[in-house]
Structures are given as C-alpha cells and as structure tokens.
N, C-alpha and C. Protein backbone atom coordinates (compact mmCIF):
# COMPACT_ATOMS: atom_id res chain seq x y z
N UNK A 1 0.59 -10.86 3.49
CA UNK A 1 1.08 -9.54 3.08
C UNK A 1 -0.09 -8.61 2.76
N UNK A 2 -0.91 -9.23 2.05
CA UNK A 2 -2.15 -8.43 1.69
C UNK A 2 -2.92 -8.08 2.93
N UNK A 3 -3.37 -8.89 3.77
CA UNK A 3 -4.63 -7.99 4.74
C UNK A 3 -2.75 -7.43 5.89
N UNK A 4 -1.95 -7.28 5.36
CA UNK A 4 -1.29 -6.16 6.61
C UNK A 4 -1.09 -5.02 6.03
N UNK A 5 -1.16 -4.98 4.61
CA UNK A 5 -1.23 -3.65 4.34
C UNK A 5 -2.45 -3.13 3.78
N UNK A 6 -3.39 -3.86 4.51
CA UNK A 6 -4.86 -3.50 4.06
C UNK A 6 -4.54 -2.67 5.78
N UNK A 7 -4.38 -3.79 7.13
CA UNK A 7 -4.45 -2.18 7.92
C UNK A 7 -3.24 -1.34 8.57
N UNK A 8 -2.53 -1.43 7.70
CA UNK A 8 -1.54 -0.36 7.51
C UNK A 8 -2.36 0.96 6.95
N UNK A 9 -3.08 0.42 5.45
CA UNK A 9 -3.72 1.79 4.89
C UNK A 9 -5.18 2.47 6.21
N UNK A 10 -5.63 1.29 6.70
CA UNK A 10 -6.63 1.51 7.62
C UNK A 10 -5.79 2.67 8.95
N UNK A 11 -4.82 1.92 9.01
CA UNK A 11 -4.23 3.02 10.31
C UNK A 11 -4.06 4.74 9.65
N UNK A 12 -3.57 4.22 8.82
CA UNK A 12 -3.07 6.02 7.71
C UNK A 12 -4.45 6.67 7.97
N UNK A 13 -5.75 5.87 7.42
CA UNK A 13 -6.81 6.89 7.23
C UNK A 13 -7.15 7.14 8.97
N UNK A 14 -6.89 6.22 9.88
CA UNK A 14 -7.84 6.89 10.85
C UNK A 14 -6.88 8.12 11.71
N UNK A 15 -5.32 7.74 11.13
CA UNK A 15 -4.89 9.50 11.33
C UNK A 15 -5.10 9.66 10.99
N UNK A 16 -5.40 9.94 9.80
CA UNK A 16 -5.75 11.72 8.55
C UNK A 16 -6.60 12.27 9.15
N UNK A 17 -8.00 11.57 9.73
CA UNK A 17 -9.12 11.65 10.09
C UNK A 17 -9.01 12.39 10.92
N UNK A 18 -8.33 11.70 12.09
CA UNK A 18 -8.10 12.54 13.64
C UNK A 18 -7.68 13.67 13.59
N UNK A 19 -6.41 13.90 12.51
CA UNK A 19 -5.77 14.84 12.31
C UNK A 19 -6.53 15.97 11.95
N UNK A 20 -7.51 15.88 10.73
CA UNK A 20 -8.36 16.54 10.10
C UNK A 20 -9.19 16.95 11.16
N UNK A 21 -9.60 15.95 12.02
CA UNK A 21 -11.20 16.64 13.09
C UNK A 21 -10.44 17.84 14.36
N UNK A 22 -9.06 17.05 14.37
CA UNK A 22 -8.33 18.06 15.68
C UNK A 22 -8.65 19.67 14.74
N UNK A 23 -8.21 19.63 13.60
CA UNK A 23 -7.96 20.64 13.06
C UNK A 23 -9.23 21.69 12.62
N UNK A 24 -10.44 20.60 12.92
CA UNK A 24 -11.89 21.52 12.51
C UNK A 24 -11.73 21.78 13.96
N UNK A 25 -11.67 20.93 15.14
CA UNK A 25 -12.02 21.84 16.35
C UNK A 25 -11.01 22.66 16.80
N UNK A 26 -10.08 22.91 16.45
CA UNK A 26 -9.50 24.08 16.44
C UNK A 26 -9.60 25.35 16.06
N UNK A 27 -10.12 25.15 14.32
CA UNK A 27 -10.93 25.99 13.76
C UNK A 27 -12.33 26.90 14.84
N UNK A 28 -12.96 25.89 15.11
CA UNK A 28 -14.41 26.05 15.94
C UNK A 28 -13.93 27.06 17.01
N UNK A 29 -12.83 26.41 17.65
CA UNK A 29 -12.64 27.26 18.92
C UNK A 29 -12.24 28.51 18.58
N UNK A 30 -11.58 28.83 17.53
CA UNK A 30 -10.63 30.35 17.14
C UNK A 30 -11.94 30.60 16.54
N UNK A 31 -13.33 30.33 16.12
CA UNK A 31 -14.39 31.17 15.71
C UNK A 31 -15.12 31.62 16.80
N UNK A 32 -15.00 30.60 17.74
CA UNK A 32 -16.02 30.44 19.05
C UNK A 32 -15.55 31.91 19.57
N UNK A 33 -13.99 32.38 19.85
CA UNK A 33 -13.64 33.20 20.80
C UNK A 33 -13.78 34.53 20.26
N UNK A 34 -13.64 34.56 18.78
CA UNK A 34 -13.32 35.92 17.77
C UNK A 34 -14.48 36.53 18.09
C-alpha cells in the first residue's frame, strides 16, 4: 500500500509540473508575439 501511493503522489507531481511548464510556455509565447 505504501510504495503505491508513494507513486500515485509521484504521478500528481509530474502533472502539476507539466501542467505548470505548458503554462510558462504559453506565457513565453503571448510575450514572444506582444
């Protein structure tokens, strides 16, 4: 039970992550064009 929700929490962070970086290069691009 313990190491599956060790990567259960591992999966959560490496969305947040992805989620978070989609969202800086999104950022980048709407500065890139302005």
């Amino acid at each position: 039970y313990e190491r599956f929700d060790n990567n259960a929490v591992m999966l959560n962070d490496k969305k947040l992550s992805i989620s978070a970086h989609k969202k800086r290069i999104a950022e980048y691009k709407s500065l890139l064009k302005s």
